[in-house]
Protein backbone atom coordinates (compact mmCIF):
# COMPACT_ATOMS: atom_id res chain seq x y z
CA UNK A 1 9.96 -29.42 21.26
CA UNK A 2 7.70 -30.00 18.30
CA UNK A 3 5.16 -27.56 17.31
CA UNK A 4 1.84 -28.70 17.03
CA UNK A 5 -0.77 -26.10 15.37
CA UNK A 6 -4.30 -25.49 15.61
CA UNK A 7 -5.39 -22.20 13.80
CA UNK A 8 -8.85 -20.70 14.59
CA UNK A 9 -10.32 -19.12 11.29
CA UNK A 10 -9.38 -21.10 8.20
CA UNK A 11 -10.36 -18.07 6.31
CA UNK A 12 -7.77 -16.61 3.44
CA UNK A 13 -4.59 -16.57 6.67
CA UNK A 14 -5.65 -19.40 8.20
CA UNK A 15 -5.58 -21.38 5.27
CA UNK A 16 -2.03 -19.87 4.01
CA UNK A 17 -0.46 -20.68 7.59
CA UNK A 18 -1.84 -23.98 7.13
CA UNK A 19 0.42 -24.51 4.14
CA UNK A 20 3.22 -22.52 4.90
CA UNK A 21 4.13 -23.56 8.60
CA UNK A 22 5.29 -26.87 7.86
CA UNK A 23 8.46 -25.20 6.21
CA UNK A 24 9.34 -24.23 9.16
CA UNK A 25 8.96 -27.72 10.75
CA UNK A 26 5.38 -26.84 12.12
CA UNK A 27 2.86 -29.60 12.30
CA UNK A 28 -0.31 -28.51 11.80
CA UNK A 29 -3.13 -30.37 13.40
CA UNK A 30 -6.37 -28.84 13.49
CA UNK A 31 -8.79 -25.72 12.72
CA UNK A 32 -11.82 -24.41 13.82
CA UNK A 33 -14.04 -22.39 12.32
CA UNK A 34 -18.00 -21.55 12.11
CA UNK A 35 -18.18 -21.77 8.45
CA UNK A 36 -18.84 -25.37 7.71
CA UNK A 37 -17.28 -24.88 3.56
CA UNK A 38 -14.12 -23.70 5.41
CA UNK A 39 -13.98 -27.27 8.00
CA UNK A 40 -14.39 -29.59 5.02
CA UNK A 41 -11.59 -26.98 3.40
CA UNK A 42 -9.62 -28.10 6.66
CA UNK A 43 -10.25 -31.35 6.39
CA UNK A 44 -9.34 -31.70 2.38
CA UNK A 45 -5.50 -30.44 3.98
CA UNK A 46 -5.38 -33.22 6.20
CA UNK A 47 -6.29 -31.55 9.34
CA UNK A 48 -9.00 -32.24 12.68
CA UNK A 49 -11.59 -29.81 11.87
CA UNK A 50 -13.75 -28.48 14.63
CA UNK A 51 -17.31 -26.26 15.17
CA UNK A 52 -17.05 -26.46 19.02
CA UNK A 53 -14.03 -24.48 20.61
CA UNK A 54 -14.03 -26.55 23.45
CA UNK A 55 -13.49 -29.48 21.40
CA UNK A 56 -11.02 -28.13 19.66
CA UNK A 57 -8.49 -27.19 22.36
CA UNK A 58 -9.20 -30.59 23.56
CA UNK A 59 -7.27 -31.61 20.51
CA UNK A 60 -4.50 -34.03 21.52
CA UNK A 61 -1.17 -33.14 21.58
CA UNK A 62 -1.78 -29.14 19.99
CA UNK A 63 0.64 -26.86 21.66
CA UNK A 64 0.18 -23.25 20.11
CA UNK A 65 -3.04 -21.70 18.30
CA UNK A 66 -2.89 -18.83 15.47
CA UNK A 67 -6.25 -17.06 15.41
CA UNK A 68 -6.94 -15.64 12.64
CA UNK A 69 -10.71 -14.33 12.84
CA UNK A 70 -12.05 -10.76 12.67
CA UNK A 71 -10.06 -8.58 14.58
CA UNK A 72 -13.21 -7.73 16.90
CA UNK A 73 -12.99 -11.44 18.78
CA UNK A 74 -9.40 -11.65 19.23
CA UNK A 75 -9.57 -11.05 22.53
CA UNK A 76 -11.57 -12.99 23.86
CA UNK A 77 -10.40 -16.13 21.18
CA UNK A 78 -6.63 -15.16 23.03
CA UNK A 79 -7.53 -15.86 26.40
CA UNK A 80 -9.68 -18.79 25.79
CA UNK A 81 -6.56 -20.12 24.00
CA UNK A 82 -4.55 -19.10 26.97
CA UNK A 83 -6.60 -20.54 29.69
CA UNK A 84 -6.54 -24.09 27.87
CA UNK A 85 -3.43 -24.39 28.11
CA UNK A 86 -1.98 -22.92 24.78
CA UNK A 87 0.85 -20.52 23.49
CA UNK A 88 -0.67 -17.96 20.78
CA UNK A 89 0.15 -16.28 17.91
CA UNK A 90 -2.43 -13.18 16.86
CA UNK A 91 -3.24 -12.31 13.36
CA UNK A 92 -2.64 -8.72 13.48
CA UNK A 93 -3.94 -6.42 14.27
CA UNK A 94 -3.23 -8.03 17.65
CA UNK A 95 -6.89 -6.54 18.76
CA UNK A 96 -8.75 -3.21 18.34
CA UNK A 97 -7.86 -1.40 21.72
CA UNK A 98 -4.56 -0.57 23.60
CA UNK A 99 -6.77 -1.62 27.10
CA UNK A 100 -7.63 -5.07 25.06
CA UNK A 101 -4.06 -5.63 24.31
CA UNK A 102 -2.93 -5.17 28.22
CA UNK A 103 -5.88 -7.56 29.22
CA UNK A 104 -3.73 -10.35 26.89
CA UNK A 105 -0.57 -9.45 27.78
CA UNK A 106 -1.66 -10.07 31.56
CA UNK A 107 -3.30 -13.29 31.02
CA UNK A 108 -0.53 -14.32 29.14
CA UNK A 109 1.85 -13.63 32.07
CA UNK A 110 -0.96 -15.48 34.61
CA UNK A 111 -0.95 -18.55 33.08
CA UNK A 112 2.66 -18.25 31.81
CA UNK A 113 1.95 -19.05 27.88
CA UNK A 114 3.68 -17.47 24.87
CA UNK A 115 1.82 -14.60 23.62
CA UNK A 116 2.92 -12.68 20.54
CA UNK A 117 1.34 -11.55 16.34
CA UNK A 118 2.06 -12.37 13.43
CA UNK A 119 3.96 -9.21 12.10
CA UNK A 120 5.53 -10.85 9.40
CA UNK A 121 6.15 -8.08 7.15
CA UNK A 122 9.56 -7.40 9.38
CA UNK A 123 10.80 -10.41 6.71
CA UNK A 124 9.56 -8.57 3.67
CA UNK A 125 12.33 -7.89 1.21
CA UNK A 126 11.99 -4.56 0.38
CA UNK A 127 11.87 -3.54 4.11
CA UNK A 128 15.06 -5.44 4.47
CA UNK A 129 16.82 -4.19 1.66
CA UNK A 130 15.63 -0.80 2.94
CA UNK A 131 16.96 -1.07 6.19
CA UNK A 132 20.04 -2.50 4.96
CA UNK A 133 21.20 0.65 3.47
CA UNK A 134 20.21 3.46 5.55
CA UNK A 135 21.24 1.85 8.70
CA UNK A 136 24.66 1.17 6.68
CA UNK A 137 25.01 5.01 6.18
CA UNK A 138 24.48 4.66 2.36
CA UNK A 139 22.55 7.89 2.35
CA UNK A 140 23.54 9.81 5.26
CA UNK A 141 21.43 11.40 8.11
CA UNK A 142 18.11 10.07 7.25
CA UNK A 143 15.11 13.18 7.33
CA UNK A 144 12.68 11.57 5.78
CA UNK A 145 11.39 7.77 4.80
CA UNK A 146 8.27 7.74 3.01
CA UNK A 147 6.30 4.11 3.18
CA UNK A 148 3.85 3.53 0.65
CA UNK A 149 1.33 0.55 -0.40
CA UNK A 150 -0.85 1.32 -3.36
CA UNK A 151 -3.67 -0.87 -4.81
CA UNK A 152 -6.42 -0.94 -7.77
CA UNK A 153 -9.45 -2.72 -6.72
CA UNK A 154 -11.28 -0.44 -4.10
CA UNK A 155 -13.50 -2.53 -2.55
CA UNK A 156 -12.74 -4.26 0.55
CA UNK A 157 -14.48 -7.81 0.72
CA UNK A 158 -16.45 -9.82 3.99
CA UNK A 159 -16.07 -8.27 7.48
CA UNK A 160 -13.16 -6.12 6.39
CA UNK A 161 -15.88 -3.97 5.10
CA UNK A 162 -16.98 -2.98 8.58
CA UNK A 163 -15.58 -0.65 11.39
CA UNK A 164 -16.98 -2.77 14.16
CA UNK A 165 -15.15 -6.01 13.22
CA UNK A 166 -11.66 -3.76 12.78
CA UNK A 167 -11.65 -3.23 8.56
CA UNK A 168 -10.18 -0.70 6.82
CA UNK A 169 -6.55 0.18 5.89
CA UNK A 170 -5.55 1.48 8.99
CA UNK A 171 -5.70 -2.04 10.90
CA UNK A 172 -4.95 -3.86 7.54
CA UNK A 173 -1.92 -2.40 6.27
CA UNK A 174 -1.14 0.16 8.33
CA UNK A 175 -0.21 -1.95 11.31
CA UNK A 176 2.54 -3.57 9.13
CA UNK A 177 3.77 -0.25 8.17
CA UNK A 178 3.68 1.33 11.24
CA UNK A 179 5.10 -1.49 13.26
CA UNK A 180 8.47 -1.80 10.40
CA UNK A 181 9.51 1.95 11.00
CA UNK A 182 8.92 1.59 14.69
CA UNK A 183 11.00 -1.78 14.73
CA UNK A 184 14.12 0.59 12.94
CA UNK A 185 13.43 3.12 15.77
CA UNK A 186 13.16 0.91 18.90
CA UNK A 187 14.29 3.46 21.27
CA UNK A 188 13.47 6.79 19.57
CA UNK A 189 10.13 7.99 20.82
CA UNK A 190 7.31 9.31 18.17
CA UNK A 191 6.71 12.93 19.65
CA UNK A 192 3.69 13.88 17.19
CA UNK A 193 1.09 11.81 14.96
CA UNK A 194 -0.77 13.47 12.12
CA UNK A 195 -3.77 11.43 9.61
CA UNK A 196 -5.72 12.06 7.36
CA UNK A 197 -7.99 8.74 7.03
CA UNK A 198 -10.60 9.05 3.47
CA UNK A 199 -13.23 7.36 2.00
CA UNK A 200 -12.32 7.21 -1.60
CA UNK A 201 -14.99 4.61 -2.16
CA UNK A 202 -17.79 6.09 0.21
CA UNK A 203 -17.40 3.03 2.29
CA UNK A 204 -17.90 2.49 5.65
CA UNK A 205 -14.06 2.11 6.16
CA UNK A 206 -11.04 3.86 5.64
CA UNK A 207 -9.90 2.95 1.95
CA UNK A 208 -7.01 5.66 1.80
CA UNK A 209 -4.61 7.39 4.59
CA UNK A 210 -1.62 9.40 5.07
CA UNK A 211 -0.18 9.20 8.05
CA UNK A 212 3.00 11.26 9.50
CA UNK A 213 4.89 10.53 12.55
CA UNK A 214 7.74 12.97 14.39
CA UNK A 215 10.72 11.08 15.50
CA UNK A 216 12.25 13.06 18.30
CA UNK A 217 15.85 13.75 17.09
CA UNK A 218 14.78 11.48 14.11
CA UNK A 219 13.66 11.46 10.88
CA UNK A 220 10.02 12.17 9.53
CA UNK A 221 7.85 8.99 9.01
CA UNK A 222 5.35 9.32 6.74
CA UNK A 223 3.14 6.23 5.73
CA UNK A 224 0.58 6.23 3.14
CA UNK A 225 -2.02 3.36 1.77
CA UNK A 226 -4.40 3.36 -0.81
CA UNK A 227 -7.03 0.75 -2.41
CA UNK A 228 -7.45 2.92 -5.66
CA UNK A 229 -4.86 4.51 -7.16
CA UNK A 230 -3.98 3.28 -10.58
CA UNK A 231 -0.08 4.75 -10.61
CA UNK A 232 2.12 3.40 -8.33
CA UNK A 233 4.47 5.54 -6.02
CA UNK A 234 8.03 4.45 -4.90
CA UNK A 235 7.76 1.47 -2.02
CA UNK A 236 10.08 3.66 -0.61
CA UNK A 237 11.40 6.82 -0.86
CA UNK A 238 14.01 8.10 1.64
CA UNK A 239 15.79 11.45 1.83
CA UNK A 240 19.04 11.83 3.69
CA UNK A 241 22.04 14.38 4.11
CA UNK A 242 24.27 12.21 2.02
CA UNK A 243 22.11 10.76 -0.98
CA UNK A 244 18.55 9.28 -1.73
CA UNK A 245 17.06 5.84 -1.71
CA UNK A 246 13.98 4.36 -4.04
CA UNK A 247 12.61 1.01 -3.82
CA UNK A 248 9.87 0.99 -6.16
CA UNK A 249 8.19 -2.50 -5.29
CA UNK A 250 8.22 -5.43 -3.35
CA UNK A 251 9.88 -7.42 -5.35
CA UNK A 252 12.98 -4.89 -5.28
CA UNK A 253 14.10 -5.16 -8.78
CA UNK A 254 13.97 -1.44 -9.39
CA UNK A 255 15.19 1.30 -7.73
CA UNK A 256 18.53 2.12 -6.32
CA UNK A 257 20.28 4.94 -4.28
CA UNK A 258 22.36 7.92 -5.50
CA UNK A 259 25.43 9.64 -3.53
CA UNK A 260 26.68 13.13 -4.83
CA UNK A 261 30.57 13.68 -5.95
CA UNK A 262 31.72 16.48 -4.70
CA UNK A 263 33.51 18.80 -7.27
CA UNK A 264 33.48 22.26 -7.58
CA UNK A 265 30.37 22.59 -9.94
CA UNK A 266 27.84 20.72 -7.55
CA UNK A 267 25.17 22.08 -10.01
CA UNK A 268 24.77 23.52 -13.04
CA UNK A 269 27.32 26.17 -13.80
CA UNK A 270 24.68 28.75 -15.25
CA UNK A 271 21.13 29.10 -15.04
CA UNK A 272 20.13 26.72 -17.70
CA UNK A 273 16.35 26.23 -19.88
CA UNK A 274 14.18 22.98 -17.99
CA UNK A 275 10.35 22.07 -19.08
CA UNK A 276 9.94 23.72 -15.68
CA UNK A 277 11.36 27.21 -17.14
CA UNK A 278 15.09 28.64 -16.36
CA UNK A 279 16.66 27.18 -13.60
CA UNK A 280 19.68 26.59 -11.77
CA UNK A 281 18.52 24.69 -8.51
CA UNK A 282 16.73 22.39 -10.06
CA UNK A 283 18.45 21.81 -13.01
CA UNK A 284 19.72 17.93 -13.73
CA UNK A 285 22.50 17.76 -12.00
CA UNK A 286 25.85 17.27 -13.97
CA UNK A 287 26.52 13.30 -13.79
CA UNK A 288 29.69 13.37 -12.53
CA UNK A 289 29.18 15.09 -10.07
CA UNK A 290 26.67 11.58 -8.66
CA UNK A 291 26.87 7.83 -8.33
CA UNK A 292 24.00 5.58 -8.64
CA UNK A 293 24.15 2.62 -6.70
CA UNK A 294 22.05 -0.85 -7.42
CA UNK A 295 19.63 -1.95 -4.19
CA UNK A 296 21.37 -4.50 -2.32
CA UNK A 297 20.62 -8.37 -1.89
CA UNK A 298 19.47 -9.94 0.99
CA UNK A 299 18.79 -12.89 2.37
CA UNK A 300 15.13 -12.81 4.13
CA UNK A 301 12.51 -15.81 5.04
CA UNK A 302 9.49 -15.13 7.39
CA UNK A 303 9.54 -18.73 8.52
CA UNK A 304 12.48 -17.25 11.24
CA UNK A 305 9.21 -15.88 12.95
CA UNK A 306 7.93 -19.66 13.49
CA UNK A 307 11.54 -21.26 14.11
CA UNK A 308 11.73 -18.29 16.98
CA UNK A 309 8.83 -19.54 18.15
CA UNK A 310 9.24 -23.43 19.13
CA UNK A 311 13.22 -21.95 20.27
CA UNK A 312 11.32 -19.66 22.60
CA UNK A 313 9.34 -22.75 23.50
CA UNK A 314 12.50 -24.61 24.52
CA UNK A 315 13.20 -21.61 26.65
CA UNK A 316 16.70 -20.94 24.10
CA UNK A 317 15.03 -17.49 22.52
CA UNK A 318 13.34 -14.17 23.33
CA UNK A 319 10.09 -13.41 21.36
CA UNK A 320 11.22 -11.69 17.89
CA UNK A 321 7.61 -9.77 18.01
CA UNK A 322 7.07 -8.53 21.87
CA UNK A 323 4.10 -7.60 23.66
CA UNK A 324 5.87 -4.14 24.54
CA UNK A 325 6.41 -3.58 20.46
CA UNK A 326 3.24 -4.69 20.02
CA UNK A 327 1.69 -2.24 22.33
CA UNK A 328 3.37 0.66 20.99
CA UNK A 329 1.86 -0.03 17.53
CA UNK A 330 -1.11 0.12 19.33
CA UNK A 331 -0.72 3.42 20.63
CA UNK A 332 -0.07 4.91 17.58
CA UNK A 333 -3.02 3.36 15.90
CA UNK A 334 -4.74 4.62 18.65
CA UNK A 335 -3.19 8.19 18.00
CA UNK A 336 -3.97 7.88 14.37
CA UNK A 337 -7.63 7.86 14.98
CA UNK A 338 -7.64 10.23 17.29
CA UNK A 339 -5.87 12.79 14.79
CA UNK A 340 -8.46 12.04 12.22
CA UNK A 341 -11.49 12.39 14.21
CA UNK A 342 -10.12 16.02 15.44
CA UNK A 343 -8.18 16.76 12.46
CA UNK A 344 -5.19 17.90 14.22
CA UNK A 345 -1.78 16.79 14.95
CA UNK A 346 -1.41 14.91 18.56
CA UNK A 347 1.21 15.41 20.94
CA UNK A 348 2.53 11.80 21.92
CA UNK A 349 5.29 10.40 23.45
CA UNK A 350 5.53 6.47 22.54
């Protein structure tokens, strides 16, 4: 069954689905929008472009919409979508409430349409590669994975800027982060959530957060995003009983992971001089007594998300991104606010 696209918002994402779809043997058709520079945008890409919904999902032949608006209307866009006729795909966040989210989900099961986000990231490389070598045992019993997205320009830009359309870095970034560790830990519940959520900026919006989240009988998750910070910290850094992994960007050309040798000087023999003072602990350790290991290659292209999509179509495929996954994101977004606004750690079970 072929694919045919409409996407609602040919902002920045609308626009890049627009050209990036068709690799995965989407046709896209249409676009609607309110913004009449971004129709004749639509229109310069070949596509139907539209200022009335209605018209829009009257569009011949379109199968599945992508909405891609501020994160306030996606409800409402979603079941509009749903109830003419259409399978959806969410920009994520998938909307700004758990409650919202289980509105969706039931409409989607009413009228019997595919409902699911666009969580890419799961295709990123660096999450991949990352993946890849804890879950191969590379360093052990994992006890901590530390998930980090640094930037330098500060200042968010249109309705991102605003907490009532859903901006800030929690439900920009965040959401991907989140929603990667809890993908790794499908079945292990989150038992605690503590944030910290800062202005750096004195905007209206969270521009900087640390977030940590308790994995019963599982490691510490700890996620952290800033707009304006001008050195970068490891991707990722993650701690384990049998060695330590860095990633130190997307692009995964640095970084690596190191396993000890055991031998019968694990450290330094004596307590030995360091630019920290005398030390033995933390002393370099001897280098034979280690073995550095080069970050993996992998083979990763987002596009799967689409191809899943026209399989689960066909009825041949399960949803990749489910509404249960999605909802648990939800939850601890939901959490993470919550902890900030009392400034304490919450007791959760998701």
């Amino acid at each position: 069954m072929k694919m045919k696209l409409g996407i609602i918002g040919y902002g920045g994402m609308g626009f890049w689905h627009g050209e990036n779809a068709p690799r995965a043997g989407v046709e896209v058709v249409a676009a609607y929008d309110v913004d009449p520079k971004r129709l004749e945008m639509a229109k310069e890409e070949g596509l139907t472009a539209y200022n009335h919904l209605e018209e829009f999902f009257k569009h011949e032949g379109m199968n599945f919409v992508l909405i891609a608006t501020p994160n306030d209307v996606h409800k409402e866009l979603t079941i509009s979508a749903l109830h003419a006729g259409m399978h959806v795909m969410v920009e994520k966040p998938a909307t700004m409430s758990v409650s919202d989210w289980d509105e969706m989900v039931a409409e989607s099961e009413k009228t019997g349409k595919i409902l699911t986000v666009h969580q890419n990231r799961r295709w990123d490389r660096d999450y991949k590669v990352m993946r890849k070598v804890v879950e191969e045992g590379n360093v052990g019993k994992v006890l901590s994975i530390e998930s980090r997205v640094f930037g330098t320009g500060g200042a968010f830009f249109g309705w991102r800027s605003f907490p009532e359309y859903g901006g800030g870095m929690i439900l920009d970034w965040g959401v991907h982060l989140f929603d990667q560790l809890l993908d790794m830990y499908p079945d292990t519940k989150v038992k605690s959530v503590y944030a910290k959520l800062m202005t750096v900026l004195d905007q209206k919006v969270d521009d900087y957060f640390k977030v940590t989240l308790t994995l019963e009988n599982g490691p510490l998750l700890h996620v952290e995003v800033g707009t304006f910070a001008f050195y970068k910290l490891p991707r990722w850094y993650v701690i384990g009983n049998g060695g330590t992994l860095q990633i130190d960007d997307f692009d995964c050309k640095t970084g690596g992971y190191t396993k000890p040798r055991y031998t019968d000087t694990p450290v330094a023999e004596v307590v030995v001089m360091t630019p920290a003072g005398p030390t033995r602990m933390m002393a370099p350790r001897p280098p034979e007594t280690k073995e550095d290991f080069e970050l993996p290659e992998v083979e990763t292209d987002w596009t799967e998300l689409y191809a899943n999509l026209v399989k689960v179509m066909e009825g041949e495929e399960e949803l990749l991104i489910k509404p249960y996954q999605v909802r648990r994101v939800l939850e601890i977004i939901e959490a993470v606010f919550q902890s900030a606004k009392e400034d304490r750690s919450i007791e959760v079970s998701i």
